[in-house]
Protein backbone atom coordinates (compact mmCIF):
# COMPACT_ATOMS: atom_id res chain seq x y z
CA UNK A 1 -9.45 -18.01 -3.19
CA UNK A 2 -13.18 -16.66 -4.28
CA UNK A 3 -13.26 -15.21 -7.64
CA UNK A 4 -13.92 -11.34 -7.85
CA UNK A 5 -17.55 -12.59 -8.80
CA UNK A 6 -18.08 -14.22 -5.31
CA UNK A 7 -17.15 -11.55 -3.80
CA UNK A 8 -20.11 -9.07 -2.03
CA UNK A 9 -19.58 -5.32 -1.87
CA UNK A 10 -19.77 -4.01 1.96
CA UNK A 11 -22.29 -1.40 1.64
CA UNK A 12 -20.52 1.39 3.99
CA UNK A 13 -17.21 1.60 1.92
CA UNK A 14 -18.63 3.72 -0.87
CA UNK A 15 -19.79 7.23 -0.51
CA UNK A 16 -23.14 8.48 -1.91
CA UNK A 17 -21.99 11.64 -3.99
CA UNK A 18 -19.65 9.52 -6.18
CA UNK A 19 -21.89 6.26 -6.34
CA UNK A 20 -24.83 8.67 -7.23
CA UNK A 21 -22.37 10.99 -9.56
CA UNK A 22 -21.05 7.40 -11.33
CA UNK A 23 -24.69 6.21 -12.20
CA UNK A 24 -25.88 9.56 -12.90
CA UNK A 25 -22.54 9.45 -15.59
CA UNK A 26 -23.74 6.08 -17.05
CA UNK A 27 -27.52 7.20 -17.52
CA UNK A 28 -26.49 10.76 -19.49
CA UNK A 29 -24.04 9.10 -21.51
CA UNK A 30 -26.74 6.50 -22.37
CA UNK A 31 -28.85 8.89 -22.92
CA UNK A 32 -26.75 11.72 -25.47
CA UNK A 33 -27.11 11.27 -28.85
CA UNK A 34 -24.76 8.83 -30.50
CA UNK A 35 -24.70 6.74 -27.28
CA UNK A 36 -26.64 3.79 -28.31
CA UNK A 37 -25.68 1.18 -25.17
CA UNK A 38 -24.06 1.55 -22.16
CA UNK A 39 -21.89 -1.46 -20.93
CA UNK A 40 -19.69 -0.28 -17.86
CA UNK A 41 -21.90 -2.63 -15.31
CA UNK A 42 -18.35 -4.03 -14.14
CA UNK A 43 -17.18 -5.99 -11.02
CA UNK A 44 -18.98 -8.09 -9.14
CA UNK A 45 -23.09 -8.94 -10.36
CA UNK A 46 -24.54 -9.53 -6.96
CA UNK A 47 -22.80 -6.12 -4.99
CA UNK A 48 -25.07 -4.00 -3.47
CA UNK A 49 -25.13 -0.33 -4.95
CA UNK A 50 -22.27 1.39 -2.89
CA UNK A 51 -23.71 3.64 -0.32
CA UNK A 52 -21.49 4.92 1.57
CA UNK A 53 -17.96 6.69 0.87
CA UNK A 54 -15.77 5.98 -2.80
CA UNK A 55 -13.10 4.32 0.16
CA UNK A 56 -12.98 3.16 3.67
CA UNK A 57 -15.49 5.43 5.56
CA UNK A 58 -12.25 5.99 8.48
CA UNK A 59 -9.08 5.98 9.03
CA UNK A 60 -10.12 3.50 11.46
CA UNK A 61 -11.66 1.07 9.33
CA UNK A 62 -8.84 1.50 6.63
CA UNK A 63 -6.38 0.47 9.45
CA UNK A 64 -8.61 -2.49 9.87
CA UNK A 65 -8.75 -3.74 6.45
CA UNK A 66 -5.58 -3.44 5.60
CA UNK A 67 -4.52 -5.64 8.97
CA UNK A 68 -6.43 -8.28 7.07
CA UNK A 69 -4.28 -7.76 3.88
CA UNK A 70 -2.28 -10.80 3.20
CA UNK A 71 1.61 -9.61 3.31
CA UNK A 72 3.79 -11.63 0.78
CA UNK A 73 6.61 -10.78 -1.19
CA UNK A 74 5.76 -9.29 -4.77
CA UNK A 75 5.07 -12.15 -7.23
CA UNK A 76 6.68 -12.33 -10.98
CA UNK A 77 6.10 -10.35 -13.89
CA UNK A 78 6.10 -13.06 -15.88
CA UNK A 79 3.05 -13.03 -18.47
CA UNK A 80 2.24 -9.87 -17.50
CA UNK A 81 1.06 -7.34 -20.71
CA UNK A 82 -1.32 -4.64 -20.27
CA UNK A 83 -3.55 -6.68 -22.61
CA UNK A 84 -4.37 -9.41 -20.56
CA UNK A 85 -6.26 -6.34 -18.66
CA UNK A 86 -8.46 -5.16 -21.36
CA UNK A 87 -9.66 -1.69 -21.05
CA UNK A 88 -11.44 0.64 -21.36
CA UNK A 89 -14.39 -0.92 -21.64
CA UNK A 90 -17.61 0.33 -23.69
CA UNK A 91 -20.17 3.30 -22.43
CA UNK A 92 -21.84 3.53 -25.99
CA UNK A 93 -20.93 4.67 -29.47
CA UNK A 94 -17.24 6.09 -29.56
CA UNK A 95 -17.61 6.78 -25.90
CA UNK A 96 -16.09 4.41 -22.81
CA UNK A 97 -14.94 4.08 -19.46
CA UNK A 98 -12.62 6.79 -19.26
CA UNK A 99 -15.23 9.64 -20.54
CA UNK A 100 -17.53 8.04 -17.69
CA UNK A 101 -14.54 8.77 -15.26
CA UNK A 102 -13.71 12.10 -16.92
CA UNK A 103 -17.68 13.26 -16.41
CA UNK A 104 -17.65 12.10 -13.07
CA UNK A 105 -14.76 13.73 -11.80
CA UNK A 106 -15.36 16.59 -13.66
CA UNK A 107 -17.44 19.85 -13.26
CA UNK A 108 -18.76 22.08 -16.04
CA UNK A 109 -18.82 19.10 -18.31
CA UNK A 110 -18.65 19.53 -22.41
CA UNK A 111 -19.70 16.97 -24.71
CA UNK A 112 -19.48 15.77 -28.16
CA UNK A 113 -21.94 13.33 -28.09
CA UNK A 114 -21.04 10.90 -25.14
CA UNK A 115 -17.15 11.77 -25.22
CA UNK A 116 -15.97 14.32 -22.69
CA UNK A 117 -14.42 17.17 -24.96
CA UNK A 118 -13.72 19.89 -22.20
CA UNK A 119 -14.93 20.63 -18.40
CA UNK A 120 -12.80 21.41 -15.27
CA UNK A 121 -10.99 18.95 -13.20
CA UNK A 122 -8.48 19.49 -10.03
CA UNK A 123 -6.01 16.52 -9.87
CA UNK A 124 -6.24 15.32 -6.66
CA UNK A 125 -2.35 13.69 -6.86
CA UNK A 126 -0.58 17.26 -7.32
CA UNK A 127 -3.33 19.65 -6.82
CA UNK A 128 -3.49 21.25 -10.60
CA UNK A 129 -6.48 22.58 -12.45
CA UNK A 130 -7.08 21.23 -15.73
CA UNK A 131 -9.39 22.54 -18.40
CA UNK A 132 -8.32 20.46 -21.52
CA UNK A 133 -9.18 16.56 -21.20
CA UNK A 134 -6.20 15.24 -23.34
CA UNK A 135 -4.00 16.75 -19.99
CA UNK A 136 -5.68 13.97 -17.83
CA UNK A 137 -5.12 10.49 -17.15
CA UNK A 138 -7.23 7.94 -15.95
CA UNK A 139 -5.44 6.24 -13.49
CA UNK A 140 -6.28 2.75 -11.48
CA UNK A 141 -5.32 3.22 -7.90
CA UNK A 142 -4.28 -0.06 -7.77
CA UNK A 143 -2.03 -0.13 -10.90
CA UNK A 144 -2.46 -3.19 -13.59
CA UNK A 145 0.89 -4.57 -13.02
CA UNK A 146 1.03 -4.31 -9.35
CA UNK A 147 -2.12 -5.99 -9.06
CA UNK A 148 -0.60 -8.56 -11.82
CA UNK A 149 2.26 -8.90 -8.56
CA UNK A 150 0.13 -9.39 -6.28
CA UNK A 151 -2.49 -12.41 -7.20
CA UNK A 152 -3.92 -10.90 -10.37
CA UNK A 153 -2.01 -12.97 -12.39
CA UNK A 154 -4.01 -16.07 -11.46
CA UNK A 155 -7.20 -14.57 -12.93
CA UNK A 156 -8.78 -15.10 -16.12
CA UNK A 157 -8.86 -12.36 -18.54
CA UNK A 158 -12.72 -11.42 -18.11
CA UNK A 159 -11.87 -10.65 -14.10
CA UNK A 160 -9.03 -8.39 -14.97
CA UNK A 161 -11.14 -6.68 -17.63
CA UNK A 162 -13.45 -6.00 -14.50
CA UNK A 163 -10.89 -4.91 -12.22
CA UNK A 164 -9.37 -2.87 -15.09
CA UNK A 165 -12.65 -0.54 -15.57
CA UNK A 166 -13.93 -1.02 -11.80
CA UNK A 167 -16.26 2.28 -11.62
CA UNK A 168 -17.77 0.65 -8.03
CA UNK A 169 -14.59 0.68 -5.86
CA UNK A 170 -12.47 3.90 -5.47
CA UNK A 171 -9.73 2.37 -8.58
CA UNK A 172 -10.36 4.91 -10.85
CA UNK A 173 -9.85 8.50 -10.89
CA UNK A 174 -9.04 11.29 -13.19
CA UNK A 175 -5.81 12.97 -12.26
CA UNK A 176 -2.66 15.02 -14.24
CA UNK A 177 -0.92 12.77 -17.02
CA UNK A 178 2.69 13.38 -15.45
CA UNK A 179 1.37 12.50 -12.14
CA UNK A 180 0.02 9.12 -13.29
CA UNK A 181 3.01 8.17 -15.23
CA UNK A 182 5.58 9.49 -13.02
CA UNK A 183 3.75 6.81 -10.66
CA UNK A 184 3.71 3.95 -12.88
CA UNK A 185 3.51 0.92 -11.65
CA UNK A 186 4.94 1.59 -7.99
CA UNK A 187 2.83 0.97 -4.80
CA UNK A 188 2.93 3.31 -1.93
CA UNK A 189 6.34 2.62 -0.38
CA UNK A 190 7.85 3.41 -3.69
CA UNK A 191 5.56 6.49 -4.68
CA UNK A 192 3.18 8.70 -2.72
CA UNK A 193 1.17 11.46 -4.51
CA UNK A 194 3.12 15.15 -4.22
CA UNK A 195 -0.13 16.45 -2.41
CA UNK A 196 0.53 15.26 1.11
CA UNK A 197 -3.12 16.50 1.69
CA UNK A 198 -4.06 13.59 -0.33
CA UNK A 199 -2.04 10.78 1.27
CA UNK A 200 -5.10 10.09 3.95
CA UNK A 201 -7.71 9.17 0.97
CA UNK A 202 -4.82 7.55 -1.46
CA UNK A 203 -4.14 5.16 1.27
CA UNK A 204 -7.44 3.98 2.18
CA UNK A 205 -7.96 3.88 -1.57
CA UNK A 206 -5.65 1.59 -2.16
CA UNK A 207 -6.25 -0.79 0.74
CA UNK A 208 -10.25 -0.47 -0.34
CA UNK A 209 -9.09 -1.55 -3.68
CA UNK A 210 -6.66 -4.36 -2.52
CA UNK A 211 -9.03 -5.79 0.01
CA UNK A 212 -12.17 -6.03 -2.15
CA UNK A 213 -10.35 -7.90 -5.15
CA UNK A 214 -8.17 -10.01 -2.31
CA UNK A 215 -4.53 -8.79 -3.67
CA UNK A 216 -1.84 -9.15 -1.22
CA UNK A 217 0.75 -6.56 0.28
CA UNK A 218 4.49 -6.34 0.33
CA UNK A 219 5.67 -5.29 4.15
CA UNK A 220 7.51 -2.27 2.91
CA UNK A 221 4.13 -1.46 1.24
CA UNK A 222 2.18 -2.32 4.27
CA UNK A 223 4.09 0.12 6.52
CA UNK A 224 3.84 3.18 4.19
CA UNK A 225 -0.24 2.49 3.90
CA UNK A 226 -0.11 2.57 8.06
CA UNK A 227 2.23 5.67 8.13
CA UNK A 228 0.05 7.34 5.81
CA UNK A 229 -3.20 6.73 7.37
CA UNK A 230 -1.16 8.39 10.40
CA UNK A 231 -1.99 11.62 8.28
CA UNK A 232 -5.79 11.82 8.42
CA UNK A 233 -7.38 13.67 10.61
């Protein structure tokens, strides 16, 4: 199997207002005082910038990628720890990954320094308005130890770290803390966000996610994915 590194970044997965929104994240937090370096230049070195849509530009395409998904049964937990994915990684004095995620997603942005101290977020998963940071988790579409099921497992600990804070693919967005931890580790046959409104994008998330980093599918898994790409319009 190619290493994350080998792999090269279609250029019409990825939309323009979050590709633009992540980089334009990365430069201010560079740029505010206390911020000294910026090191959240993750996945693979030879992508071309996304371009086009933060997941699979249709429900078309989605369909299509995921058809390519290779279907096994999930794989053992053993040697799995949350450590072997390091994260989050470094954007700068004090600051990291998840204040990069929190600006992004974020409007009306406050900060102390580079760290993301209060703003306005709607959590896509249940629909919620948040004002207070601390109420927000950053969750990875594509959770750690599902991915660890599914082929991570025979990575080395730098490509997890890259998979862990992946700010090029669609694995990492700001949404309520009880949302992201009543989710856990489950794929989408065991848990689907509350908002059905939100089932369309969380599917072709997750199968943008999967697909890129070449993780593998249960069938119970690949069903729901189809049933909810059913849902978008």
């Amino acid at each position: 199997m190619r290493t994350p590194q080998q792999r090269h970044l279609p250029t019409d997965r990825f939309s323009l207002r979050r590709a633009v929104a992540a980089v334009a994240a990365a430069l201010a937090l560079a740029a505010t005082a206390g911020c000294e370096s910026v090191d959240i230049s993750l996945g693979s070195p030879s992508a071309a910038p996304p371009v086009d849509g933060p997941a699979a530009g249709s429900a078309d395409e989605a369909t299509a990628l995921l058809d390519q998904l290779t279907v096994a049964a999930a794989g053992s937990m053993q040697g799995y720890s949350r450590d072997r994915f390091p994260h989050w990684s470094s954007a700068g004095s004090n600051c990291d990954v998840r204040d990069t995620v929190l600006e992004r997603d974020g409007t009306a942005i406050e900060l102390d320094g580079c760290n993301v101290v209060g703003g306005e977020w709607l959590s896509a998963f249940d629909g919620e308005s948040f004002t207070n940071p601390r109420d927000l988790d950053i969750d990875h579409i594509v959770p750690l130890a599902n991915a660890w099921r599914s082929g991570a497992d025979t990575w080395n600990d730098d490509q997890r770290r890259e998979f862990a804070n992946d700010l090029e693919r669609p694995q990492l967005i700001a949404v309520s803390a009880s949302t992201n931890r009543a989710k856990g580790d489950q794929d989408p046959s065991q848990w689907q966000p509350p908002n059905r409104d939100y089932w369309c994008q969380y599917a072709q998330d997750w199968i943008t996610v999967k697909h890129y980093w070449e993780l593998s599918v249960t069938q119970p898994e690949k069903a729901t994915l189809a049933d909810m790409l059913a849902t978008c319009p």
